[in-house]
C-alpha atoms as a PDB file:
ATOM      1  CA  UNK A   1     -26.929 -85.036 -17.070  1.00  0.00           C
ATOM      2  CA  UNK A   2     -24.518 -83.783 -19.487  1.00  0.00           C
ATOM      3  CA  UNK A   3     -24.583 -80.290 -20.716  1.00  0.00           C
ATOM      4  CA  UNK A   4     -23.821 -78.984 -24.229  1.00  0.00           C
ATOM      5  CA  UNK A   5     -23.303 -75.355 -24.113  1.00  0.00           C
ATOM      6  CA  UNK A   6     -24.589 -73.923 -26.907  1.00  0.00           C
ATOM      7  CA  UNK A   7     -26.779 -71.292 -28.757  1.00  0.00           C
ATOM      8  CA  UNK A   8     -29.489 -71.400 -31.038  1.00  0.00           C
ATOM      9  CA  UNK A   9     -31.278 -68.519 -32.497  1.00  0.00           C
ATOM     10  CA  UNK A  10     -35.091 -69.519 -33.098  1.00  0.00           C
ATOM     11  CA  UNK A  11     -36.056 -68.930 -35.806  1.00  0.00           C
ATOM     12  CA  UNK A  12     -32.760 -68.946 -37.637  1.00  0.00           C
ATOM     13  CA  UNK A  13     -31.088 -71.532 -39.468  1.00  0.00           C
ATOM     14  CA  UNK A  14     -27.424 -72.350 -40.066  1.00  0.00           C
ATOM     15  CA  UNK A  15     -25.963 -72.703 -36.440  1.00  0.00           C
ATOM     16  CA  UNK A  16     -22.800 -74.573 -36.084  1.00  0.00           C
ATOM     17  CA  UNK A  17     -23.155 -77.968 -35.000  1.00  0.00           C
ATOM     18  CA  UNK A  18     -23.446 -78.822 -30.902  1.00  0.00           C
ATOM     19  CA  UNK A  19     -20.703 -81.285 -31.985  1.00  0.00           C
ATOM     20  CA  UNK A  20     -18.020 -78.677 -32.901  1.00  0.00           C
ATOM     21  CA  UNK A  21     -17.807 -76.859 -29.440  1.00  0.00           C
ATOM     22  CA  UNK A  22     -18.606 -80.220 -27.234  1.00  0.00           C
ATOM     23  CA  UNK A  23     -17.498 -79.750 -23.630  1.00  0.00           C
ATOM     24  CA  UNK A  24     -18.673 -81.836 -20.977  1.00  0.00           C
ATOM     25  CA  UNK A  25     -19.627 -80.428 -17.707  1.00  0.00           C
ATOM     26  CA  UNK A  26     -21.669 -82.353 -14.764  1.00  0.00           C
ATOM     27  CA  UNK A  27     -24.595 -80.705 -13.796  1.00  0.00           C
ATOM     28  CA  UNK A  28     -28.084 -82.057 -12.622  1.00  0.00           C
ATOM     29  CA  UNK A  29     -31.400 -80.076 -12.939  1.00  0.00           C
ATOM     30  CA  UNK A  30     -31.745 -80.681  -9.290  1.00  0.00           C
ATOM     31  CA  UNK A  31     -28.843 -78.506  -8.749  1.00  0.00           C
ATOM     32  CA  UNK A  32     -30.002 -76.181 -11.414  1.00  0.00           C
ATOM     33  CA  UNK A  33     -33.288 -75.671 -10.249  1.00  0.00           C
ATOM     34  CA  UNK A  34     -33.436 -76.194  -6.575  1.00  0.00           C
ATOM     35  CA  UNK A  35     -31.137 -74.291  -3.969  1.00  0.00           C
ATOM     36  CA  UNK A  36     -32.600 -75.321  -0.762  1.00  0.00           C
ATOM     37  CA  UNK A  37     -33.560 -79.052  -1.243  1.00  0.00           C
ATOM     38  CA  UNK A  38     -35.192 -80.210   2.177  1.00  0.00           C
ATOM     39  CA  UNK A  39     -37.034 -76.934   1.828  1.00  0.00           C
ATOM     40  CA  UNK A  40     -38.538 -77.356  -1.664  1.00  0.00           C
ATOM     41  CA  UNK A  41     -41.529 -78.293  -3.078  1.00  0.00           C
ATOM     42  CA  UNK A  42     -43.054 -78.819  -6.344  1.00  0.00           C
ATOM     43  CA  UNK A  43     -46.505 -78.155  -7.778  1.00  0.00           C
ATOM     44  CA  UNK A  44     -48.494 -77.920 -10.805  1.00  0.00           C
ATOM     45  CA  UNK A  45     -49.962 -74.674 -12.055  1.00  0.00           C
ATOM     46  CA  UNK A  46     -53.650 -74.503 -12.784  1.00  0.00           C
ATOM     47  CA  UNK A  47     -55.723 -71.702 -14.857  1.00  0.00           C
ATOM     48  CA  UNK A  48     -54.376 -68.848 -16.370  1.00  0.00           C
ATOM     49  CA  UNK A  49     -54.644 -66.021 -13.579  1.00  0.00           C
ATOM     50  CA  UNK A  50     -50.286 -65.946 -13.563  1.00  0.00           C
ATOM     51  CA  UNK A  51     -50.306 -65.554 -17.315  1.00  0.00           C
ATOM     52  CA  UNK A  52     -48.792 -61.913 -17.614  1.00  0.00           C
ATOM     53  CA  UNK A  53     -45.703 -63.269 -15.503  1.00  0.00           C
ATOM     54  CA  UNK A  54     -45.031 -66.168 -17.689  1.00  0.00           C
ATOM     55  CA  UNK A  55     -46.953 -68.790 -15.512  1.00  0.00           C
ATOM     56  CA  UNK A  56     -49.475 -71.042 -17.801  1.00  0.00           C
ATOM     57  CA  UNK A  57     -52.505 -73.748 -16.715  1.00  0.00           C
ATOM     58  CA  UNK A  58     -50.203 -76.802 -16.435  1.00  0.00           C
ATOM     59  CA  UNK A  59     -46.857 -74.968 -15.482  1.00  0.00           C
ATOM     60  CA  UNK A  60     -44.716 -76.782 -13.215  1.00  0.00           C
ATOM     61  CA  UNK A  61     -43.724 -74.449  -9.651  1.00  0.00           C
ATOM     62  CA  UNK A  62     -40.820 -75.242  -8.087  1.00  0.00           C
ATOM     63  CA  UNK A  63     -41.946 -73.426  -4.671  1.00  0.00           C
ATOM     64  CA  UNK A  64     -39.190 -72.700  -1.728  1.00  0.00           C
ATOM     65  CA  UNK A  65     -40.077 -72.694   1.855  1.00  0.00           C
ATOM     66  CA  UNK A  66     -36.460 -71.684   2.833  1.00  0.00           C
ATOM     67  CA  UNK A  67     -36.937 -68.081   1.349  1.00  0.00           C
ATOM     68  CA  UNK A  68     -38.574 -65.231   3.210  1.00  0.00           C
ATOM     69  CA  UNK A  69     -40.909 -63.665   0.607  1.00  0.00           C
ATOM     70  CA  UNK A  70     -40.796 -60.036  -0.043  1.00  0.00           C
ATOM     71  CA  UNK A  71     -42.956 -57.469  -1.769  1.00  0.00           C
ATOM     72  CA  UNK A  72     -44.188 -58.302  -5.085  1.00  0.00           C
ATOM     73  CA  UNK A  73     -42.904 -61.948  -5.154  1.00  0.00           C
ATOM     74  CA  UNK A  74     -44.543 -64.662  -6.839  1.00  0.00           C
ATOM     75  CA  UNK A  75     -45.862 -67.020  -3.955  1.00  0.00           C
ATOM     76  CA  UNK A  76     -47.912 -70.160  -3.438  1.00  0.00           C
ATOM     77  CA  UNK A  77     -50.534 -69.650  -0.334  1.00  0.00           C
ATOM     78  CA  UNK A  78     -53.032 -71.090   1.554  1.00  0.00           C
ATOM     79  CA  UNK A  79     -55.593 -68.651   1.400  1.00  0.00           C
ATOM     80  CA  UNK A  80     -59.085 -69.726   2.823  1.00  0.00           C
ATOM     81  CA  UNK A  81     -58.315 -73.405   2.488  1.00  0.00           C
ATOM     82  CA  UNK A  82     -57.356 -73.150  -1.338  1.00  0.00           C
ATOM     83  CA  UNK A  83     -53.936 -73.447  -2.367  1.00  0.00           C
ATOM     84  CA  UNK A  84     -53.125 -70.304  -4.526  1.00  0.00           C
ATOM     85  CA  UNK A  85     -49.925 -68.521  -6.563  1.00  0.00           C
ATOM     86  CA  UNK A  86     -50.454 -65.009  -6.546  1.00  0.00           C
ATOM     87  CA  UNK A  87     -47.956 -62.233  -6.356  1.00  0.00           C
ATOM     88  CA  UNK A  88     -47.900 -61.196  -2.447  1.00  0.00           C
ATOM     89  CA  UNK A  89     -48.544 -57.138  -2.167  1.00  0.00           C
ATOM     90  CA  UNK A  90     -47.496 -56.783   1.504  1.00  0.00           C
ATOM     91  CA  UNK A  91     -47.948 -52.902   1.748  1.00  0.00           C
ATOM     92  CA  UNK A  92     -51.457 -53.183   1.144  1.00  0.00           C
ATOM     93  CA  UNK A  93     -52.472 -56.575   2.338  1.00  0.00           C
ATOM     94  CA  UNK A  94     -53.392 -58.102  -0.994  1.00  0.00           C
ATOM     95  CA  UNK A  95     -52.537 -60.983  -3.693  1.00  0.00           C
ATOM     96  CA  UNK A  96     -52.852 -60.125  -7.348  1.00  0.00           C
ATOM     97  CA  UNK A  97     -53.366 -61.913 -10.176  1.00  0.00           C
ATOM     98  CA  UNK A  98     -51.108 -61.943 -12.895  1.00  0.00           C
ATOM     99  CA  UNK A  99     -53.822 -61.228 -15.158  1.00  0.00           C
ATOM    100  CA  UNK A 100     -55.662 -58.070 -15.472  1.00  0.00           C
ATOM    101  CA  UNK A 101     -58.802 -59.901 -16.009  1.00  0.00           C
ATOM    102  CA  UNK A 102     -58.963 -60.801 -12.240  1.00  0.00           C
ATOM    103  CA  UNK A 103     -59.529 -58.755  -9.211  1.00  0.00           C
ATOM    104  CA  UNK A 104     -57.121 -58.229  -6.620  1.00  0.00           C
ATOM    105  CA  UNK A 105     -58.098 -60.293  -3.434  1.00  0.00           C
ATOM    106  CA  UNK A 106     -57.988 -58.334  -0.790  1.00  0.00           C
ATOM    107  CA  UNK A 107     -56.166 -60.099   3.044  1.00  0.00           C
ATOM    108  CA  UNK A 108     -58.336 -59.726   5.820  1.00  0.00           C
ATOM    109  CA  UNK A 109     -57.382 -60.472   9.607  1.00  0.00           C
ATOM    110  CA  UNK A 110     -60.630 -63.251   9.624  1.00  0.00           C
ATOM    111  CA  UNK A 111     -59.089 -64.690   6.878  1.00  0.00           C
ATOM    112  CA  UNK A 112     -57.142 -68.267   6.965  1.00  0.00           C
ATOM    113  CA  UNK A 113     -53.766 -66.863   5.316  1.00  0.00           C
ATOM    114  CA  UNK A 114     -50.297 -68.531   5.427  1.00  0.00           C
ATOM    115  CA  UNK A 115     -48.029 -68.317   2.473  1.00  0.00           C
ATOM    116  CA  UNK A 116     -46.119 -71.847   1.787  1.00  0.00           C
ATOM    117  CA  UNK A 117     -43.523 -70.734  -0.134  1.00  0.00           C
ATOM    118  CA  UNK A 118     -42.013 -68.335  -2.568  1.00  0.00           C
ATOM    119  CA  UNK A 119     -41.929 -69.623  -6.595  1.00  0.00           C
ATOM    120  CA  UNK A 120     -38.495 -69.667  -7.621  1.00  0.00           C
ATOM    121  CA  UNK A 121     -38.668 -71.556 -11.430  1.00  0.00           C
ATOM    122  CA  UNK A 122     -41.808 -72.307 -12.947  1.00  0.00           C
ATOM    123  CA  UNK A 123     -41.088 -74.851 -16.169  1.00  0.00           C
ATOM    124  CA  UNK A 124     -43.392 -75.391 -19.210  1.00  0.00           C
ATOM    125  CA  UNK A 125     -44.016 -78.906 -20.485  1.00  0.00           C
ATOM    126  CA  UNK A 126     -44.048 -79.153 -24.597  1.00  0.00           C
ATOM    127  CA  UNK A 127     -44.949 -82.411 -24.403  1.00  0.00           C
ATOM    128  CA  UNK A 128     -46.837 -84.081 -21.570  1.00  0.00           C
ATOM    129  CA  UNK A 129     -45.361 -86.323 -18.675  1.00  0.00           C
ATOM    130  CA  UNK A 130     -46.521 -89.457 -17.928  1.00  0.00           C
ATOM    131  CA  UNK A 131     -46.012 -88.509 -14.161  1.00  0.00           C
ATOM    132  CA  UNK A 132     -48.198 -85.906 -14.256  1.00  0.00           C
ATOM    133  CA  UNK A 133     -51.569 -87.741 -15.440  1.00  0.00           C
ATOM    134  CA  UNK A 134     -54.243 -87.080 -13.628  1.00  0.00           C
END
């Protein structure tokens, strides 16, 4: 992939054209978007319980196993036998939901917990892929 670097304003017209500044640099979105390769996984976002932290229903997750999560990161868990992104409150043993209209689930030691990675890009589809049909 081929990279023009340039700006655009939305929402305002009359930018100069890509053509004028072209520069060609190589760059892939694999090495964009994913730092530890043989540790990465990616998954598909579904509801709208992430909303407030920019995750929407159909949201791609780029999800790293290599990281060690920390306090208030965005993770993907298996939490009871359900696969779940949630932001991980370690202090007080909890996952929230980036949306207000969703209780906190609370981490108890009967439950089947183990977080599968931390979310490290989450991309929005404008149009829909044709490898993503269900």
């Amino acid at each position: 992939m081929k990279i023009i670097p340039i700006k655009a304003a939305c929402g305002i017209t009359g930018f100069e054209s890509p053509a004028a500044t072209y520069t060609e640099q190589g760059l892939t979105l694999d090495e964009l978007l994913i730092e530890h390769p043989s540790a990465t996984f990616i998954g598909r976002a579904c509801g709208d319980s992430m909303r407030n932290v920019g995750i929407m229903d159909n949201d791609i997750l780029i999800v790293d196993r290599a990281y060690r999560y920390a306090h208030l990161d965005v993770v993907v868990a298996n939490y009871n036998g359900n696969f779940v992104c949630k932001i991980i409150d370690i202090k007080n043993k909890r996952l929230i939901s980036g949306n207000e209209s969703e209780a906190d689930i609370m981490i108890h030691e009967h439950d089947e917990f183990v977080i599968e990675g931390v979310v490290t890009r989450s991309i929005r589809l404008h149009k829909p892929s044709h490898l993503l049909l269900e």
